[in-house]
N, C-alpha and C. Protein backbone atom coordinates (compact mmCIF):
# COMPACT_ATOMS: atom_id res chain seq x y z
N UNK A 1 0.84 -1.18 0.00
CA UNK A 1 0.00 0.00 0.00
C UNK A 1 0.89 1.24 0.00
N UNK A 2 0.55 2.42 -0.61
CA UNK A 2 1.32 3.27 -0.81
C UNK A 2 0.31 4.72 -0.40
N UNK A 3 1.04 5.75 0.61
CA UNK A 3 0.33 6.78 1.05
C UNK A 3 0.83 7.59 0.16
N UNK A 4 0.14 8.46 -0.38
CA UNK A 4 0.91 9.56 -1.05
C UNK A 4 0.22 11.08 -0.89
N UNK A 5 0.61 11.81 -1.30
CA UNK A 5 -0.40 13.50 -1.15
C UNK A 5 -1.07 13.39 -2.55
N UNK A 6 -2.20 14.06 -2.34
CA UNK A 6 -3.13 13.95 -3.50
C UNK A 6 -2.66 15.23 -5.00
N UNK A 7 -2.37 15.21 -5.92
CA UNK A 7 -1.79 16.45 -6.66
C UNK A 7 -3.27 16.70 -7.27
N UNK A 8 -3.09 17.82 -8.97
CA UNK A 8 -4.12 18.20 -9.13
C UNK A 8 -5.05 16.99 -9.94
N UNK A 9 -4.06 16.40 -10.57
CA UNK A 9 -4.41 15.12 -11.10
C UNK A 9 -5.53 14.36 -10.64
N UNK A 10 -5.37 14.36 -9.64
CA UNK A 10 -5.85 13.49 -8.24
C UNK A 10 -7.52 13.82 -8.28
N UNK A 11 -7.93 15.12 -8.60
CA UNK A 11 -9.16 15.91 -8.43
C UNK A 11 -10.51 14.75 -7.92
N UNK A 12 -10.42 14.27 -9.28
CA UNK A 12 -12.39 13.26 -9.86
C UNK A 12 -11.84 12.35 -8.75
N UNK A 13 -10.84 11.89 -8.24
CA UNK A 13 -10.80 10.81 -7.50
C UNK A 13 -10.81 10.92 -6.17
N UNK A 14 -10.78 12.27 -5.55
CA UNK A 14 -10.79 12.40 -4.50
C UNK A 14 -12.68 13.11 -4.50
N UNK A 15 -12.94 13.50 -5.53
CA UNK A 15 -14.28 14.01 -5.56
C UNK A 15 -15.39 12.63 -5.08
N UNK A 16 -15.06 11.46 -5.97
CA UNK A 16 -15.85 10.42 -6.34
C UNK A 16 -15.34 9.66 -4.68
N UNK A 17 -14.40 9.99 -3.49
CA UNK A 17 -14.18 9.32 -2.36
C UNK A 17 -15.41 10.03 -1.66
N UNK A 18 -14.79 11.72 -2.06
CA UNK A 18 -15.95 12.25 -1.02
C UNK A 18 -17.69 12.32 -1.18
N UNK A 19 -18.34 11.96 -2.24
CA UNK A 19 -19.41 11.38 -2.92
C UNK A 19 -19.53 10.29 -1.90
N UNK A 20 -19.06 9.15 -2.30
CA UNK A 20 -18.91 7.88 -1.67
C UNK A 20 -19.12 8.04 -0.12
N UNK A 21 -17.85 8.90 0.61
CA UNK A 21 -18.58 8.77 2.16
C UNK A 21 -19.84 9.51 2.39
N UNK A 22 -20.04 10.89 1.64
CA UNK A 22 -21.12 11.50 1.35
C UNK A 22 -22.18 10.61 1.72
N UNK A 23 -22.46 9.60 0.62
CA UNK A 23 -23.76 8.60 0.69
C UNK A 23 -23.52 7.74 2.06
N UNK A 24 -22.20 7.68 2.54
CA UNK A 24 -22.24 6.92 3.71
C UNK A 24 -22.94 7.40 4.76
N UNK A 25 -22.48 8.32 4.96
CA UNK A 25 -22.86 9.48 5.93
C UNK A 25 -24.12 10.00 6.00
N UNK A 26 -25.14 9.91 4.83
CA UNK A 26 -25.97 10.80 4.76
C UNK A 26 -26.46 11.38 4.29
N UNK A 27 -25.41 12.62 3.44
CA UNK A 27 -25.15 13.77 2.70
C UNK A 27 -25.07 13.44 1.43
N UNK A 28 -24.90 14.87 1.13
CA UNK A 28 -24.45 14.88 -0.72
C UNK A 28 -23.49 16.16 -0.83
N UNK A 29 -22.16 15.94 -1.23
CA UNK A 29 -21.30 16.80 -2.06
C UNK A 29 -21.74 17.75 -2.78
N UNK A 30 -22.04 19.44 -1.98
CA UNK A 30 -22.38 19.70 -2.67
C UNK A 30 -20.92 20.97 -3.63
N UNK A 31 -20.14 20.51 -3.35
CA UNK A 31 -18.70 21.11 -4.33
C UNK A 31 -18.61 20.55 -5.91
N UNK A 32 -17.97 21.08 -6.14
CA UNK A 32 -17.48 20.60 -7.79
C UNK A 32 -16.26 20.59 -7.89
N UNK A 33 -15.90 19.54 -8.48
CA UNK A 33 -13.97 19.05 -8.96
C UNK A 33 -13.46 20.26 -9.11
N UNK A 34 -14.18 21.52 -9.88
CA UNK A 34 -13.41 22.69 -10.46
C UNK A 34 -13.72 23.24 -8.63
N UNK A 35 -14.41 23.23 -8.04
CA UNK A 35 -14.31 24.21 -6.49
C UNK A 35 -12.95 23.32 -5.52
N UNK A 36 -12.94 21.93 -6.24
CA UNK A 36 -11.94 21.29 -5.56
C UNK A 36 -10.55 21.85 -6.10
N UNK A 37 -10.45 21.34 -7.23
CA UNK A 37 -9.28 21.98 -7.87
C UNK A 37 -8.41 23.24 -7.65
N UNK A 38 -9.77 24.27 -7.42
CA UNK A 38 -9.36 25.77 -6.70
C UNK A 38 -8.77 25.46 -6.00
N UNK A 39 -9.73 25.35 -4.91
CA UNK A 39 -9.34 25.13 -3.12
C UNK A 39 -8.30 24.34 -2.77
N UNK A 40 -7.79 23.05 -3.31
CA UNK A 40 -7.11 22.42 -2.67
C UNK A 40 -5.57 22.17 -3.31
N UNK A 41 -5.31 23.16 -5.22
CA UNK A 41 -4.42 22.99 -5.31
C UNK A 41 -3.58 23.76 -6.18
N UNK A 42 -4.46 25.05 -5.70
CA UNK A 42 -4.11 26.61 -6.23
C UNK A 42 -2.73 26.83 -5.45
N UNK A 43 -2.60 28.52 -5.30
CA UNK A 43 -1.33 28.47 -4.77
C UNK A 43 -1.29 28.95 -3.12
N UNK A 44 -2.70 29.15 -2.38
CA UNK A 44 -2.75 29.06 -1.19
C UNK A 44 -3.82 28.14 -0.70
N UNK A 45 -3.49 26.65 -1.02
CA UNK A 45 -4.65 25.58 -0.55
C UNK A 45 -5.32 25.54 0.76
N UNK A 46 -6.84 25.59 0.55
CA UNK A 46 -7.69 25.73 1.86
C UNK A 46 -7.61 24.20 2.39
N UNK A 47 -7.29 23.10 2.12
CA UNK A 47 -6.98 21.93 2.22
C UNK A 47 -6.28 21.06 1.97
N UNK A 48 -5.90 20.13 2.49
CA UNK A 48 -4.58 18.81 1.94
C UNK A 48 -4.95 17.34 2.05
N UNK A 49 -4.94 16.75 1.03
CA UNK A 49 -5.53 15.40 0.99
C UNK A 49 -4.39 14.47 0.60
N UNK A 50 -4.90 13.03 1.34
CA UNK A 50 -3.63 12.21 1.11
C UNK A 50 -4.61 10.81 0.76
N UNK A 51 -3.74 10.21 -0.57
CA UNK A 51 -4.34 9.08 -1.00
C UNK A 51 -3.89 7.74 -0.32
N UNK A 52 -4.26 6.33 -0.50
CA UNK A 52 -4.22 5.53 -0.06
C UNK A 52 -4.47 4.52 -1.31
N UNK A 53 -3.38 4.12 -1.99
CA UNK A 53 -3.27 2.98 -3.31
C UNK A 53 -3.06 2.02 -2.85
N UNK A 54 -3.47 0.88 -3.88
CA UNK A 54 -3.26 -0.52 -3.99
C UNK A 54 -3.50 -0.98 -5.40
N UNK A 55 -1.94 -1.18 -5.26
CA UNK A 55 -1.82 -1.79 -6.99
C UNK A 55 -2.37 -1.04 -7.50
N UNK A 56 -1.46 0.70 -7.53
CA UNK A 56 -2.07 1.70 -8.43
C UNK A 56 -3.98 2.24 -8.30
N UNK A 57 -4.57 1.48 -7.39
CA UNK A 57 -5.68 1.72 -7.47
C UNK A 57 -6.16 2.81 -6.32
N UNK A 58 -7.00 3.76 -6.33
CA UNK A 58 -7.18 4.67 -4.79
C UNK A 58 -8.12 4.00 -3.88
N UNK A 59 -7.92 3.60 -2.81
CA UNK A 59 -8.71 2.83 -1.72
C UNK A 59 -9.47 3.61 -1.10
N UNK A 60 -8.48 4.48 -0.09
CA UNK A 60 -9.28 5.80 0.46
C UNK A 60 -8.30 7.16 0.40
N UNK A 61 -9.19 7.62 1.02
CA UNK A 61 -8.69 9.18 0.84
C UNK A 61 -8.48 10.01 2.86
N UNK A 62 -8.06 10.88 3.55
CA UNK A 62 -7.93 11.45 4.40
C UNK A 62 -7.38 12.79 4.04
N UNK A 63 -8.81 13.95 4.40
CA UNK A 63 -8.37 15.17 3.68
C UNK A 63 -8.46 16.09 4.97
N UNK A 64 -7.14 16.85 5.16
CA UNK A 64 -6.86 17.22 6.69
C UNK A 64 -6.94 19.22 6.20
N UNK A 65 -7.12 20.00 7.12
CA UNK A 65 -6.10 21.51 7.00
C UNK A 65 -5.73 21.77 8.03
N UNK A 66 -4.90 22.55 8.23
CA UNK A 66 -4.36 23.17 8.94
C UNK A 66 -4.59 24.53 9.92
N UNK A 67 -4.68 24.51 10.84
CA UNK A 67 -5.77 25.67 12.32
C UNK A 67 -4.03 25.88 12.98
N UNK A 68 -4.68 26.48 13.86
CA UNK A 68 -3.36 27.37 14.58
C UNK A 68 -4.75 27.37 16.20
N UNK A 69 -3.52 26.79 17.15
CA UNK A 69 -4.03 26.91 18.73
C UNK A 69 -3.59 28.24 19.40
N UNK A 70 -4.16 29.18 19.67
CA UNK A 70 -3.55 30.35 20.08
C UNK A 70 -3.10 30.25 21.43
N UNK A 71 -3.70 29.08 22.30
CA UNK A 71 -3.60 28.58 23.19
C UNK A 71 -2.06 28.37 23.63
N UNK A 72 -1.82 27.16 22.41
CA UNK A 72 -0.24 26.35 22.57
C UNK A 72 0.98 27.14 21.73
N UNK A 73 0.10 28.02 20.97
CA UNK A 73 1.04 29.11 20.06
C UNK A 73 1.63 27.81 18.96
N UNK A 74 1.14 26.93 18.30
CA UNK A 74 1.36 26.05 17.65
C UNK A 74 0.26 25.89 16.71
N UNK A 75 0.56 25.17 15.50
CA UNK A 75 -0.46 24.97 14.53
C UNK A 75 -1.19 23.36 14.90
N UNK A 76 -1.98 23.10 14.35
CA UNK A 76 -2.81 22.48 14.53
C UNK A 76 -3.38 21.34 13.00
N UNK A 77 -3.32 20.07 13.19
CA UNK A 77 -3.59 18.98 11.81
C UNK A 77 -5.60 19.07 12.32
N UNK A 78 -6.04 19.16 11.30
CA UNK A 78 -7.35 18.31 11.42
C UNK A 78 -8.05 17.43 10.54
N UNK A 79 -8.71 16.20 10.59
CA UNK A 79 -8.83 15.53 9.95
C UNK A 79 -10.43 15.71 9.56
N UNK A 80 -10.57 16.14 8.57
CA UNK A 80 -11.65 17.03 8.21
C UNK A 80 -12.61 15.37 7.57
N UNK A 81 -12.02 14.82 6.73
CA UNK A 81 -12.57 13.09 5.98
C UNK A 81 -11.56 12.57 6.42
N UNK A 82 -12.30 10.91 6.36
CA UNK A 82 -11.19 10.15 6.05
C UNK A 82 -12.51 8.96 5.64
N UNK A 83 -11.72 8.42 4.72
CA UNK A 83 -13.07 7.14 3.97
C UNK A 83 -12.12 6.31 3.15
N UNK A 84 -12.41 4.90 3.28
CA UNK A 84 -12.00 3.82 2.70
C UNK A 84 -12.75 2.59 2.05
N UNK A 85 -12.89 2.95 0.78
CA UNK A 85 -14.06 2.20 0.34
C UNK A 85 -14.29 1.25 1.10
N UNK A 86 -15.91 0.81 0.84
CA UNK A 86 -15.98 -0.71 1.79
C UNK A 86 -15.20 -2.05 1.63
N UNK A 87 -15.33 -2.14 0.38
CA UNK A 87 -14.72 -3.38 -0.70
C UNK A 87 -13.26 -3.54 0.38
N UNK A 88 -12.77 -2.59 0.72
CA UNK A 88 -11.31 -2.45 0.79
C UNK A 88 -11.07 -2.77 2.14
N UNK A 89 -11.76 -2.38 3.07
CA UNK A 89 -11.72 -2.23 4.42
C UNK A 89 -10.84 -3.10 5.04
N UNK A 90 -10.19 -3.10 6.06
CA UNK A 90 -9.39 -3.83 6.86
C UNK A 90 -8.07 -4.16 6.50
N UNK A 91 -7.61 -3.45 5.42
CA UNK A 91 -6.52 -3.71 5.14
C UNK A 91 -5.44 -2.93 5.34
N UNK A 92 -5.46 -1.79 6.40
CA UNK A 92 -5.09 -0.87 6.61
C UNK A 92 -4.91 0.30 6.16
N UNK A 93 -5.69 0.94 5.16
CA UNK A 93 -5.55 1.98 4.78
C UNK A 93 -5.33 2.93 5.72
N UNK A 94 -7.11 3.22 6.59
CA UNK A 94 -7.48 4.08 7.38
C UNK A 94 -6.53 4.20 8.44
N UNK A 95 -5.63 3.40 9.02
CA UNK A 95 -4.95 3.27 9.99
C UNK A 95 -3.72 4.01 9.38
N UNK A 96 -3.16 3.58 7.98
CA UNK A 96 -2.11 4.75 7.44
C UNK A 96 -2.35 5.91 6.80
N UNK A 97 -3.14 6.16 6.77
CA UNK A 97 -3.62 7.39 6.33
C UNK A 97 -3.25 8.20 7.64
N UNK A 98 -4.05 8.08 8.96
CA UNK A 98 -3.55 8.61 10.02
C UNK A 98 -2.61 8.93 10.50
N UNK A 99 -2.34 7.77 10.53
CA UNK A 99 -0.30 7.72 10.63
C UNK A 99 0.43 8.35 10.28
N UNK A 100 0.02 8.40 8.76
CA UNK A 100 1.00 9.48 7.74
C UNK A 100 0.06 10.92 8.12
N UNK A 101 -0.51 11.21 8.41
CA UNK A 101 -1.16 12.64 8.80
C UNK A 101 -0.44 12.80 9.90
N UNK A 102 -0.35 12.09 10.79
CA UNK A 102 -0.16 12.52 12.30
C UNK A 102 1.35 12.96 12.22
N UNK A 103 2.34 11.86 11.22
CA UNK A 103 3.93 12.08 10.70
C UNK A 103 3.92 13.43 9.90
N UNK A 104 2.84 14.05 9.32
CA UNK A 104 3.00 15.40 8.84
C UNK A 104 3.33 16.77 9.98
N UNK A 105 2.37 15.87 10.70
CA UNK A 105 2.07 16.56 11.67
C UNK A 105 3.06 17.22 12.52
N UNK A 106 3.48 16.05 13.55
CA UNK A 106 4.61 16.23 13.74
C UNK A 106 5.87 17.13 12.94
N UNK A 107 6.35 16.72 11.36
CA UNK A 107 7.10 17.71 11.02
C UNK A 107 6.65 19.07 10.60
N UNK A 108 5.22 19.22 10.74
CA UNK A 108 5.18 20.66 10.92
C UNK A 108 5.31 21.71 12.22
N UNK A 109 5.29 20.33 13.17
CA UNK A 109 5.33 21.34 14.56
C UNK A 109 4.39 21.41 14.89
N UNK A 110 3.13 20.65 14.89
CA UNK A 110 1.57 20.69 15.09
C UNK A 110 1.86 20.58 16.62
N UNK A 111 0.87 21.32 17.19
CA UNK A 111 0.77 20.28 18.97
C UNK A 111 -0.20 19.31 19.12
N UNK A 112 -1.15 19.21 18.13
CA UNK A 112 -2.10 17.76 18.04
C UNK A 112 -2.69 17.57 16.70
N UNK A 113 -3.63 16.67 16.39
CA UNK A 113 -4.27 16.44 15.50
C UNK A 113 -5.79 16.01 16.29
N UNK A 114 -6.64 16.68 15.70
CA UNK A 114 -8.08 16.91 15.82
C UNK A 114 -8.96 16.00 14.65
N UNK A 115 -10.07 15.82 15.29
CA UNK A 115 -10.84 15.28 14.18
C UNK A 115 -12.50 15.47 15.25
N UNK A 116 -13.59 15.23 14.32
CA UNK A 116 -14.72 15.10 14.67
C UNK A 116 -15.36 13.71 14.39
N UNK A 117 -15.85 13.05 14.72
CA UNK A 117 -16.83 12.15 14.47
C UNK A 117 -17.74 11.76 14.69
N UNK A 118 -19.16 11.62 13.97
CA UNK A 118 -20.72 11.92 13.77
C UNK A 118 -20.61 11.35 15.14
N UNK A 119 -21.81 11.16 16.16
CA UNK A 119 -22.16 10.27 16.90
C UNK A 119 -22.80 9.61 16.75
N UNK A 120 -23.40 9.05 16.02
CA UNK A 120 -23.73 7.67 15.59
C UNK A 120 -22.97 6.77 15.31
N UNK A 121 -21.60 7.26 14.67
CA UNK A 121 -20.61 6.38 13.80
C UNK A 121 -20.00 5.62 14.79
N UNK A 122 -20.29 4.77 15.86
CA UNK A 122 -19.15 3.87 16.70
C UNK A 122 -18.30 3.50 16.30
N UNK A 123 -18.19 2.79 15.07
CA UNK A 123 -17.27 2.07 14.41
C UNK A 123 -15.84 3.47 14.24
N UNK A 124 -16.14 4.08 13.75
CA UNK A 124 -15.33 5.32 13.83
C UNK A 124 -14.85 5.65 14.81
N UNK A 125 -15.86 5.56 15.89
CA UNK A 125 -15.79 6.38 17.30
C UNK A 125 -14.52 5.24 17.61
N UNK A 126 -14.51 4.26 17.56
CA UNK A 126 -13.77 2.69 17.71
C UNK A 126 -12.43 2.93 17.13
N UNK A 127 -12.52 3.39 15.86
CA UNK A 127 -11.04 3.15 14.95
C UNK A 127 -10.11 4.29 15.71
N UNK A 128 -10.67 5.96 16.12
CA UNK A 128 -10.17 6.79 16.04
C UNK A 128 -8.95 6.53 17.51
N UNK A 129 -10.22 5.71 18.81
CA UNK A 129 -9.63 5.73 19.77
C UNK A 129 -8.61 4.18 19.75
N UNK A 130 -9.01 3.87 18.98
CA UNK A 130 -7.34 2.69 18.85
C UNK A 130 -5.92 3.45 18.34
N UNK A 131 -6.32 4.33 17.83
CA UNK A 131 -5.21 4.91 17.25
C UNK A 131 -4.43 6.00 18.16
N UNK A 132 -5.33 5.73 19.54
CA UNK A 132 -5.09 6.90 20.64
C UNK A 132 -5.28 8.03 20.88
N UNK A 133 -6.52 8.33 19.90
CA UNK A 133 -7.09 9.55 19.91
C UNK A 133 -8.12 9.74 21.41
N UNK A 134 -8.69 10.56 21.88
CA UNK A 134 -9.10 10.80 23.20
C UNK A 134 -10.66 11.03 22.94
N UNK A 135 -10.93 11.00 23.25
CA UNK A 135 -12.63 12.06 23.10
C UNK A 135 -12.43 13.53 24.04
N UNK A 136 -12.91 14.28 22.91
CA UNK A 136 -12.73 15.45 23.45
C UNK A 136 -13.54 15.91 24.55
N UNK A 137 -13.70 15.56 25.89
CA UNK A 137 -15.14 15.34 26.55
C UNK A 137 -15.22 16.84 27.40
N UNK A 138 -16.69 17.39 27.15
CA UNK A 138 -16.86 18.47 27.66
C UNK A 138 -17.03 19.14 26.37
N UNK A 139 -16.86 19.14 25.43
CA UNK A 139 -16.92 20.08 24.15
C UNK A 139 -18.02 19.29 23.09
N UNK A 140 -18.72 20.98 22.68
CA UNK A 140 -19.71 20.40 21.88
C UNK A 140 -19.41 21.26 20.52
N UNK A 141 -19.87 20.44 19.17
CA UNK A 141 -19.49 21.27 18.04
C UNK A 141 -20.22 21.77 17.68
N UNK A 142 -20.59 23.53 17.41
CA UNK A 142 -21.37 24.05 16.86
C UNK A 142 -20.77 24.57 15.38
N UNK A 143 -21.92 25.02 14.61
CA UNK A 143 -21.80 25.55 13.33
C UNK A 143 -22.79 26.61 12.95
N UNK A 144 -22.14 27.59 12.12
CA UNK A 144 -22.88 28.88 11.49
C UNK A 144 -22.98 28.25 10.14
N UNK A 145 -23.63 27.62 9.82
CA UNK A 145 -23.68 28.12 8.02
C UNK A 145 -24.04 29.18 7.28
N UNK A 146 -23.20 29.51 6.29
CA UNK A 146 -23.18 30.89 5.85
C UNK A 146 -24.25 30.69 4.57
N UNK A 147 -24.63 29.49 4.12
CA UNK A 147 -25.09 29.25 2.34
C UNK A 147 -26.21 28.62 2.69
C-alpha cells in the first residue's frame, strides 16, 4: 500500500471518495472538482488530501487543513474526511492514512491532531480511539452556516 499527497491530477478521485462517504454518511457533495481543484491545489490551498493505493488503485482518501491553537502558540492537523471504500476495508488503509497525517504533523510542529466524528458512527468512534485519539469530553461542536 502506498500513502501519497493527493496532486491536481488526483481531483475526480478524490471528488468520487468524497461522494462515496457523502452517501455513507448521509449527505451529498455539494462542491465541484473545479471548487476542488481551486481550493485544494491553487497556490494558497484551503486543504490537503492524502491518497491511499493498492496496486495503483485509490482505496481511500484522508483530507486534513491546517488551524493554529492560540492557546499552545502552535499549529494544529485536522482531519476534516477520512473514507475507505468498503470493498477495501481492513486492510489498513485508514490506519495509514492517520499515521502518515499525524507524521505530517509532527514535522510541521503541530501540537495535536483533531478530528470530529458523527455520533452515531461507533465504528469510527472505535477506529479513532485505537489509534489513541481521546474524546474530546466536555466540548460540543457548533456551526454557522453561511449558504
Amino acid at each position: 500500500m502506498i500513502i501519497r499527497p493527493a496532486c491536481l491530477e488526483d481531483v475526480a478521485t478524490v471528488y468520487a471518495l468524497l461522494c462515496e462517504l457523502a452517501e455513507f454518511e448521509g449527505g451529498r457533495v455539494t462542491a465541484s472538482v473545479d471548487d476542488l481543484a481551486r481550493d485544494g491545489f491553487g497556490a494558497m490551498p484551503h486543504f490537503h488530501a492524502l491518497l491511499a493505493e493498492i496496486d495503483g488503485q485509490a482505496v481511500g482518501m484522508l483530507v486534513y487543513l491546517l488551524t493554529y491553537s492560540s492557546w499552545a502558540g502552535r499549529p494544529v492537523l485536522v482531519i476534516h474526511d477520512l473514507f475507505v471504500r468498503k470493498a477495501l476495508r481492513g486492510r489498513g488503509a485508514a490506519k495509514a492514512l492517520v499515521g502518515r497525517a499525524a507524521q505530517l504533523a509532527r514535522e510541521q510542529g503541530c501540537c495535536r491532531v483533531d478530528v470530529n466524528v458523527l455520533e452515531w458512527n461507533d465504528l469510527a468512534r472505535g477506529f479513532y480511539q485505537a489509534q489513541g485519539f481521546d474524546w474530546n469530553q466536555g466540548w460540543l461542536g457548533y456551526r454557522l452556516n453561511l449558504s
